[in-house]
C-alpha atoms as a PDB file:
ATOM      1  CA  UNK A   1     -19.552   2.591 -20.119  1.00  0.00           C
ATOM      2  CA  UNK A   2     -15.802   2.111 -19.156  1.00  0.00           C
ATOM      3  CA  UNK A   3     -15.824   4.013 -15.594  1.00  0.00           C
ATOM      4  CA  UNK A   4     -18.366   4.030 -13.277  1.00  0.00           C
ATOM      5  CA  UNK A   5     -18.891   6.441  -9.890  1.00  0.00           C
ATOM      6  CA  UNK A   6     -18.695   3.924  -7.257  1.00  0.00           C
ATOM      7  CA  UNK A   7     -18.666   4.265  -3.336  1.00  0.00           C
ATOM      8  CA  UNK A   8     -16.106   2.189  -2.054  1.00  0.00           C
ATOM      9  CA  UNK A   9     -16.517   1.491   1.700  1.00  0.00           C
ATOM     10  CA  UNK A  10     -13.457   0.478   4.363  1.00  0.00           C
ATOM     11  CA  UNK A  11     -15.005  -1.450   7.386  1.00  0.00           C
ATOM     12  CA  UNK A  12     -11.500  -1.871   9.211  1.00  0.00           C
ATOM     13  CA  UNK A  13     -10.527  -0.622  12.788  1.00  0.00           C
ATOM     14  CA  UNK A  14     -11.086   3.058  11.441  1.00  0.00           C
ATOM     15  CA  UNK A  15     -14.370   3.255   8.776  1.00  0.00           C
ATOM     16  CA  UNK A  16     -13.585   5.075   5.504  1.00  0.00           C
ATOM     17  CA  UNK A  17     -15.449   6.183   2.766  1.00  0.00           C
ATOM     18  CA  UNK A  18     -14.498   7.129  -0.717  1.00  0.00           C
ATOM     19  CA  UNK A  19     -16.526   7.958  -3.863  1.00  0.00           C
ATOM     20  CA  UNK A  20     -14.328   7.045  -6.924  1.00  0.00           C
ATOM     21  CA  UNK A  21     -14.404   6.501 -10.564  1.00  0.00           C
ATOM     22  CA  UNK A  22     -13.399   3.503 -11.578  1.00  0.00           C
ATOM     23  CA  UNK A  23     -12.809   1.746 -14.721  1.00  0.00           C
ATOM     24  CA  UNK A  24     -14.846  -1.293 -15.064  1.00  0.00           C
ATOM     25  CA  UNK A  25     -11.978  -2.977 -16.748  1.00  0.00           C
ATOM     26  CA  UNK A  26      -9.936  -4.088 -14.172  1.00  0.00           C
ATOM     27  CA  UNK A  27     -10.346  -7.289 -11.327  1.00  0.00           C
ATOM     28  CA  UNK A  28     -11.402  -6.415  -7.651  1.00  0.00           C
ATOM     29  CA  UNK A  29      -7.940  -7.226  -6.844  1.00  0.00           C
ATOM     30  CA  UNK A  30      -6.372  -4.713  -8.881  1.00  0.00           C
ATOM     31  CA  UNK A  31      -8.621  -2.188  -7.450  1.00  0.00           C
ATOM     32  CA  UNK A  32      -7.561  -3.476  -4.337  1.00  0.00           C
ATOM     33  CA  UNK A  33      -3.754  -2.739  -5.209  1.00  0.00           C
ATOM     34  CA  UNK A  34      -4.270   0.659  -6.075  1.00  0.00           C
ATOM     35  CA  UNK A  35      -6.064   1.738  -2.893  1.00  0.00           C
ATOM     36  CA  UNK A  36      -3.183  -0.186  -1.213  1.00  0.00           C
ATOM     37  CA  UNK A  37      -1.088   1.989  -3.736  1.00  0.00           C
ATOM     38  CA  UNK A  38      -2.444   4.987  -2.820  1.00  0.00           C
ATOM     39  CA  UNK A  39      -2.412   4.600   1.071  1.00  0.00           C
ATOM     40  CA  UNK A  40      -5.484   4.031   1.761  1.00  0.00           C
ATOM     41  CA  UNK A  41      -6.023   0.588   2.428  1.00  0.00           C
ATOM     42  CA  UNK A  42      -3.245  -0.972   4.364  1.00  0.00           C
ATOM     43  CA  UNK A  43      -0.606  -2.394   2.336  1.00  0.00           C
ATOM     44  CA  UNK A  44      -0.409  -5.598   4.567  1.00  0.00           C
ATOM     45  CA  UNK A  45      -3.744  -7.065   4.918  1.00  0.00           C
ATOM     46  CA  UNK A  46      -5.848  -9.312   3.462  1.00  0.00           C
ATOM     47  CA  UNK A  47      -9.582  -8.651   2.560  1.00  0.00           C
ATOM     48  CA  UNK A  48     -12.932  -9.795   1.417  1.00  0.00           C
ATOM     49  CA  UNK A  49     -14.606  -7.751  -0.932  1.00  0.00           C
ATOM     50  CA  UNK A  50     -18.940  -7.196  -1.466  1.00  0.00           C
ATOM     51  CA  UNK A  51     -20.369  -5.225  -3.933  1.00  0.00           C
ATOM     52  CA  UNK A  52     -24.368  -3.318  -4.169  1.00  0.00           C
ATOM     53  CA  UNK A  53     -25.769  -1.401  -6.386  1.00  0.00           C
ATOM     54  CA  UNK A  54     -28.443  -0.082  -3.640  1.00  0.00           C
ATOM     55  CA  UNK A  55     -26.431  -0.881  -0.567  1.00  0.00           C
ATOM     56  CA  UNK A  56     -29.712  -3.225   0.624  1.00  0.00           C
ATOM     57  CA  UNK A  57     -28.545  -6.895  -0.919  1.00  0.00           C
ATOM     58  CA  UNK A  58     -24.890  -7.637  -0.474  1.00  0.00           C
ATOM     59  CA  UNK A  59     -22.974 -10.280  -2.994  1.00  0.00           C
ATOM     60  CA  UNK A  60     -19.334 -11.249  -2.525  1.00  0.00           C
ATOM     61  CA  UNK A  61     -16.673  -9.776  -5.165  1.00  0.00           C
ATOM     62  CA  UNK A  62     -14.294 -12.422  -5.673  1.00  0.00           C
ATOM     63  CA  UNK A  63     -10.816 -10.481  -6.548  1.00  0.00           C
ATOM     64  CA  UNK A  64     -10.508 -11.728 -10.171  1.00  0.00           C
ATOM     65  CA  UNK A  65     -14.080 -11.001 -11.230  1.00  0.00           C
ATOM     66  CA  UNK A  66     -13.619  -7.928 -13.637  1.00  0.00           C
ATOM     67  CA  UNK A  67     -15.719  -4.900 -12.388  1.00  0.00           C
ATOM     68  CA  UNK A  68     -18.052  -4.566 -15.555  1.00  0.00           C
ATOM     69  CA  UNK A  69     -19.174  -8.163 -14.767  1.00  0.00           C
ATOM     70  CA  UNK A  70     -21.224  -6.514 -11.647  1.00  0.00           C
ATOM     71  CA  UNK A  71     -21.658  -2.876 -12.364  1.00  0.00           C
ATOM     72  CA  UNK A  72     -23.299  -1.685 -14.626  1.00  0.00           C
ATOM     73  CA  UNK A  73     -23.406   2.126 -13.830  1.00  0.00           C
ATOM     74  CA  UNK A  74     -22.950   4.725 -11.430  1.00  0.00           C
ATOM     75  CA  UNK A  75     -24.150   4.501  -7.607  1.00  0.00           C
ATOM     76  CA  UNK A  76     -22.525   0.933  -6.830  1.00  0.00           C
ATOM     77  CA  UNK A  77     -20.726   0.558  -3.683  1.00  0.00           C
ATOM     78  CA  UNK A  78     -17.615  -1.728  -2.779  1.00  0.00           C
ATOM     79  CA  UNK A  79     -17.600  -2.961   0.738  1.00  0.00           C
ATOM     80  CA  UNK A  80     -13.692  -4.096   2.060  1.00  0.00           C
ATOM     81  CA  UNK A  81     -13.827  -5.910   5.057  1.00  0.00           C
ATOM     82  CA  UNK A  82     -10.584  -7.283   6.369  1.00  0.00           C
ATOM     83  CA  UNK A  83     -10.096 -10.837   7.268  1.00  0.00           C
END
């Protein structure tokens, strides 16, 4: 599988959700740049990513682990927090 439909949660000053689909090929970080990219993270912050793949049990995404590493399918959700 080489994209996945993923949830990606923004727990900022304003909470945002998105559903996306994402390609399991690329880092946390460079998912990170595009939704800075895209407007809709903001572009000067710094964040701490989790992942879940049943939103109960929460495990830190470091932003160079590549996304296939800790997906494995649709219905995973990214958590941003800023820090």
């Amino acid at each position: 599988m080489s994209t996945a439909l993923t949830t990606v949660l923004f727990n900022g000053a304003e909470k945002k959700a998105i559903d996306m689909d994402i390609a399991l090929s690329i880092t946390a970080g460079q998912c990170l740049e595009l939704l800075k990219q895209a407007n809709w993270l903001p572009d000067n912050w710094e964040f701490k990513c989790e992942v879940s793949l049943t939103g109960e049990i929460w495990t830190e995404l470091p932003q160079h682990v590549v996304l296939a590493d800790v997906i494995s399918g649709d219905g995973a959700i990214i958590r941003i927090l800023p820090y």
